[in-house]
N, C-alpha and C. Protein backbone atom coordinates (compact mmCIF):
# COMPACT_ATOMS: atom_id res chain seq x y z
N UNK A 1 36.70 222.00 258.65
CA UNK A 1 36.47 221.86 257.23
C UNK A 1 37.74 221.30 256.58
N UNK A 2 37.54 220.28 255.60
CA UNK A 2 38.69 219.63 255.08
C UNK A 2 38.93 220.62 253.92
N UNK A 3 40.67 220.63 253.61
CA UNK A 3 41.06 221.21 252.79
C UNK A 3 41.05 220.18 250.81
N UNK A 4 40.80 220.90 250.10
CA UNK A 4 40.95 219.78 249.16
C UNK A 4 41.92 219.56 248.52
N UNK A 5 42.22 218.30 248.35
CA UNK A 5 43.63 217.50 247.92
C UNK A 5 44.00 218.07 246.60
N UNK A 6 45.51 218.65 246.79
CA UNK A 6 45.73 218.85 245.39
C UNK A 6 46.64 218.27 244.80
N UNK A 7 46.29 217.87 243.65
CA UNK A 7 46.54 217.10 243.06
C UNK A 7 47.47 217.52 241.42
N UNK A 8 48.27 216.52 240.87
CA UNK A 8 49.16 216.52 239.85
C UNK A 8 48.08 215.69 238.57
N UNK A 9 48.13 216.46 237.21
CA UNK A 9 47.58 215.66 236.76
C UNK A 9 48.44 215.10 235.28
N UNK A 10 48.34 213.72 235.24
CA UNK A 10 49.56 213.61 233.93
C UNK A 10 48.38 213.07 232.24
N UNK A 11 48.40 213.45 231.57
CA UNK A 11 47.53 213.33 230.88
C UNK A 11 48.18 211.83 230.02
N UNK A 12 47.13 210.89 229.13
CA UNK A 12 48.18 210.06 228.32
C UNK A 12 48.56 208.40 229.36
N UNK A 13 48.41 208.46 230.47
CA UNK A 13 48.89 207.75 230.80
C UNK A 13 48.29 206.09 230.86
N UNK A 14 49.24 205.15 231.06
CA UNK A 14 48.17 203.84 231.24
C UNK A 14 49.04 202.65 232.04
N UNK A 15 48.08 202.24 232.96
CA UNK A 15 48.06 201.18 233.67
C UNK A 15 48.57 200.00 232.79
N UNK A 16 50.25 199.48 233.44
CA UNK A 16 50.75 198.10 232.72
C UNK A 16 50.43 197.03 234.12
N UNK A 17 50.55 197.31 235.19
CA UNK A 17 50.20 196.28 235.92
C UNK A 17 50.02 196.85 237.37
N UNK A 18 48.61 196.06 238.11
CA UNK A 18 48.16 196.41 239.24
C UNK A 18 48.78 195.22 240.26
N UNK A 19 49.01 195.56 241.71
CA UNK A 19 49.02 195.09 242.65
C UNK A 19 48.25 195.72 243.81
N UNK A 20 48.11 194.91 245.06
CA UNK A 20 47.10 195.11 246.13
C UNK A 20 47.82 196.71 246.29
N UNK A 21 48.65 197.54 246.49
CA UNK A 21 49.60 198.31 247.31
C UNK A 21 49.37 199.27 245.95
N UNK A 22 49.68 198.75 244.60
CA UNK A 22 50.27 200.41 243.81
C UNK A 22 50.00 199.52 242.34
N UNK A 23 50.22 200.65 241.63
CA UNK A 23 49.50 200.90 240.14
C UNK A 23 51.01 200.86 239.61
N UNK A 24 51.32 200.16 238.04
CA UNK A 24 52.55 200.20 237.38
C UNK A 24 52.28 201.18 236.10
N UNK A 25 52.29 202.83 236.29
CA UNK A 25 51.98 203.28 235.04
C UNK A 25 53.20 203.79 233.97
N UNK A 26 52.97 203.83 232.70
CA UNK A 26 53.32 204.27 231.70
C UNK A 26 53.20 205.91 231.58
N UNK A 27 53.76 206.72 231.96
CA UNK A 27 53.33 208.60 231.43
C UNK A 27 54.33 209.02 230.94
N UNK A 28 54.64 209.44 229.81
CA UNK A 28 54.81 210.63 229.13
C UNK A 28 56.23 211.05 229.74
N UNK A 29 55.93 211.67 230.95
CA UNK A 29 56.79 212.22 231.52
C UNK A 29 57.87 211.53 232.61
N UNK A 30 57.33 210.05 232.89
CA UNK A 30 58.32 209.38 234.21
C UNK A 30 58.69 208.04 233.04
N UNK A 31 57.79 207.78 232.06
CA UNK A 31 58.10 206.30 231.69
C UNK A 31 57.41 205.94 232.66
N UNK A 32 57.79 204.47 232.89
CA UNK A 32 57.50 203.82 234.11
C UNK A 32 57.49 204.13 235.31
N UNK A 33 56.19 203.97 236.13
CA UNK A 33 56.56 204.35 237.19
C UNK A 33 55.41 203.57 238.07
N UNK A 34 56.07 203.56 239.47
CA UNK A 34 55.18 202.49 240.59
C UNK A 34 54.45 203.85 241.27
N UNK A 35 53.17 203.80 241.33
CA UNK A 35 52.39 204.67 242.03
C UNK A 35 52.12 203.93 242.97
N UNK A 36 51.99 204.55 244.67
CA UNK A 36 51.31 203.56 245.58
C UNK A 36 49.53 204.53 245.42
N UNK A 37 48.86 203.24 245.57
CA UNK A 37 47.27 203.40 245.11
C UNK A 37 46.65 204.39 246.42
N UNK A 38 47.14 204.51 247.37
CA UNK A 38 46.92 205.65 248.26
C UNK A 38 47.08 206.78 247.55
N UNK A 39 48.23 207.00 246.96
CA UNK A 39 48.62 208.73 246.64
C UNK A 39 47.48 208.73 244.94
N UNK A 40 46.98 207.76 244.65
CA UNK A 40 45.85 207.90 242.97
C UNK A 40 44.46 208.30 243.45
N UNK A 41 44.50 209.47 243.12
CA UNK A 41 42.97 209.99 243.02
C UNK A 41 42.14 209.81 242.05
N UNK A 42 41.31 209.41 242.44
CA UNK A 42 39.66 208.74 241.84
C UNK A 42 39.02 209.64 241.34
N UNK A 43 38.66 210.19 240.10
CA UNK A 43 37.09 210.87 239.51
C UNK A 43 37.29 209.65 238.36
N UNK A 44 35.86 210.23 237.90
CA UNK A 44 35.10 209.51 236.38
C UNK A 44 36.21 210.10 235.12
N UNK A 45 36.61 209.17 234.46
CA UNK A 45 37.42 209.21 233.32
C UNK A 45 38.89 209.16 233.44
N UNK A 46 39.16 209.04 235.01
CA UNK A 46 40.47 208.50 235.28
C UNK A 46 41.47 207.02 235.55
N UNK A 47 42.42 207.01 235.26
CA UNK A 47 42.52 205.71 235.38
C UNK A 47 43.45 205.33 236.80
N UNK A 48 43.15 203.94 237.49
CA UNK A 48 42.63 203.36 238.25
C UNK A 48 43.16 201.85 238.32
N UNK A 49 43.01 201.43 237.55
CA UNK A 49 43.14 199.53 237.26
C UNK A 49 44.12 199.20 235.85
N UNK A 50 44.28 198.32 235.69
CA UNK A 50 45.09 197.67 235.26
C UNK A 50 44.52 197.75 233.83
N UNK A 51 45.10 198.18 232.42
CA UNK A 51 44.45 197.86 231.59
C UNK A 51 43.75 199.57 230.73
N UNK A 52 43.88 200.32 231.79
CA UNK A 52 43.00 201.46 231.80
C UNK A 52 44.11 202.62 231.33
N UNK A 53 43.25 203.37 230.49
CA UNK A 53 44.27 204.40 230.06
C UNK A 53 43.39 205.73 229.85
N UNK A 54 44.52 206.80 229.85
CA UNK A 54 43.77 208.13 230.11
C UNK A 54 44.80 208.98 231.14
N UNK A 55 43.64 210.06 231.70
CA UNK A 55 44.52 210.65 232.35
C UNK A 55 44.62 210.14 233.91
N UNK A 56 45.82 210.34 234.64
CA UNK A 56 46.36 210.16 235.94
C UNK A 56 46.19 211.20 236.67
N UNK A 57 45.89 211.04 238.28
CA UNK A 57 45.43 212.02 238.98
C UNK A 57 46.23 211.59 240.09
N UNK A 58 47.23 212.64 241.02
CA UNK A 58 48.13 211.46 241.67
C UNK A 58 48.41 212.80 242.88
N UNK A 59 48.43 212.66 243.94
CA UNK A 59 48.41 213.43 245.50
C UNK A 59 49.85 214.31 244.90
N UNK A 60 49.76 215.58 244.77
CA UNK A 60 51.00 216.93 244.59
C UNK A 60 52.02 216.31 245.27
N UNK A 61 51.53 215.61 247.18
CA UNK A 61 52.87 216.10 247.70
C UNK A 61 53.62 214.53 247.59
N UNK A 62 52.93 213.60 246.84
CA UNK A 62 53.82 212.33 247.08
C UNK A 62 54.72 212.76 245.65
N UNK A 63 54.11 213.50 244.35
CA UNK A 63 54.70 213.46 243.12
C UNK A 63 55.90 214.98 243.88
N UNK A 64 55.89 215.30 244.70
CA UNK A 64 57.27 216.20 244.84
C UNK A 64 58.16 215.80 245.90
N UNK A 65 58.10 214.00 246.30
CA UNK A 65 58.64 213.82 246.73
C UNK A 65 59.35 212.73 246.15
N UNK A 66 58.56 211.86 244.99
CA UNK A 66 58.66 210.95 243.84
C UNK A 66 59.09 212.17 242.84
N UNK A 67 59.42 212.82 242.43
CA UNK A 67 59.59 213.44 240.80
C UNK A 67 60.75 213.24 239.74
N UNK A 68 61.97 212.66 240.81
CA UNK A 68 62.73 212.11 240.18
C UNK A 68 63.62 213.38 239.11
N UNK A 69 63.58 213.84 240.27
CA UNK A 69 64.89 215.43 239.12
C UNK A 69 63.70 216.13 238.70
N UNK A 70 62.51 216.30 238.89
CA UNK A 70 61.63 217.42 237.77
C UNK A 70 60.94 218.00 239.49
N UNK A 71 60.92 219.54 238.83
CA UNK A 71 59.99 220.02 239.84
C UNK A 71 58.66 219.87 239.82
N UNK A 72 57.89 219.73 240.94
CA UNK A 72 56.43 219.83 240.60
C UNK A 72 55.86 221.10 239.77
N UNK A 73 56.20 222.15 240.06
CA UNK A 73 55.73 223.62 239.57
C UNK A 73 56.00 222.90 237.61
N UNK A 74 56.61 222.10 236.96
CA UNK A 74 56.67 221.81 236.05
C UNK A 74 55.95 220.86 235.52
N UNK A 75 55.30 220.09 236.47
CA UNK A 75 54.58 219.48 235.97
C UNK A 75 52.62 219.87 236.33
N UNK A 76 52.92 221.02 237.07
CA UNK A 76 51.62 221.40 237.20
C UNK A 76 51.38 222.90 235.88
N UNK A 77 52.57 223.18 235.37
CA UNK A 77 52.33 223.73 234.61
C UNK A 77 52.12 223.26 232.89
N UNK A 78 51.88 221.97 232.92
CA UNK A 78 51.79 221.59 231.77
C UNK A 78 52.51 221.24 230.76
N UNK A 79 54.35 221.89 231.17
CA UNK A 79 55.37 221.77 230.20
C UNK A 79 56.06 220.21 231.07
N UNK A 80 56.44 220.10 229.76
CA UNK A 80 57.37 218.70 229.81
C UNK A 80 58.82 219.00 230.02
N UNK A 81 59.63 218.33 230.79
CA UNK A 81 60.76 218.59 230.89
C UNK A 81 61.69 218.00 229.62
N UNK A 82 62.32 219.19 229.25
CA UNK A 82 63.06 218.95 228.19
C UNK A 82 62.34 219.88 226.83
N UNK A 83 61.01 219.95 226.72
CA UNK A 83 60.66 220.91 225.75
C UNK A 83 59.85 221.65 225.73
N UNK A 84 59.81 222.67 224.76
CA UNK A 84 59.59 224.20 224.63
C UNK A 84 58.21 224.33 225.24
C-alpha cells in the first residue's frame, strides 16, 4: 500500500514562467523561486502552468531540502517567517 505524499502548501502563489523541467513561482514566503515540476502536486484549483495563480502544492521533503533558512514545521504551520 502506497503511503500518501505529503505535501507543503503555500497559499497566494503564481506562475511567472514555465519550462519543460520546473515552474518559476512568485510566493509570499520564498519570492521567487524555481520549483522542479516533479516535486508540484496536482489537484483541482491548484496551480500548475504558466500564467496560473492560487495556491501551490509542492512534495514536504524537496521544500526541506529547498527552504532556504526556514524550517518546514513553519511553513506547515501556517506562520510566515518573520511575523506574529
Amino acid at each position: 500500500m502506497d503511503r500518501p505524499t505529503r505535501t507543503v502548501r503555500f497559499e497566494d502563489a503564481e506562475v511567472l514562467e514555465e519550462t519543460e523541467l520546473a515552474v518559476l513561482c512568485r510566493m509570499l514566503v520564498w519570492k521567487n523561486c524555481w520549483v522542479p515540476k516533479s516535486q508540484v502536486v496536482q489537484e483541482e484549483g491548484t496551480v500548475a502552468a504558466e500564467g496560473d495563480k492560487g495556491p501551490l502544492l509542492v512534495k514536504e521533503w524537496w521544500v526541506s531540502k529547498a527552504r532556504m533558512g526556514h524550517d518546514v514545521r513553519t511553513f506547515r504551520s501556517g506562520k510566515l517567517p518573520g511575523r506574529p
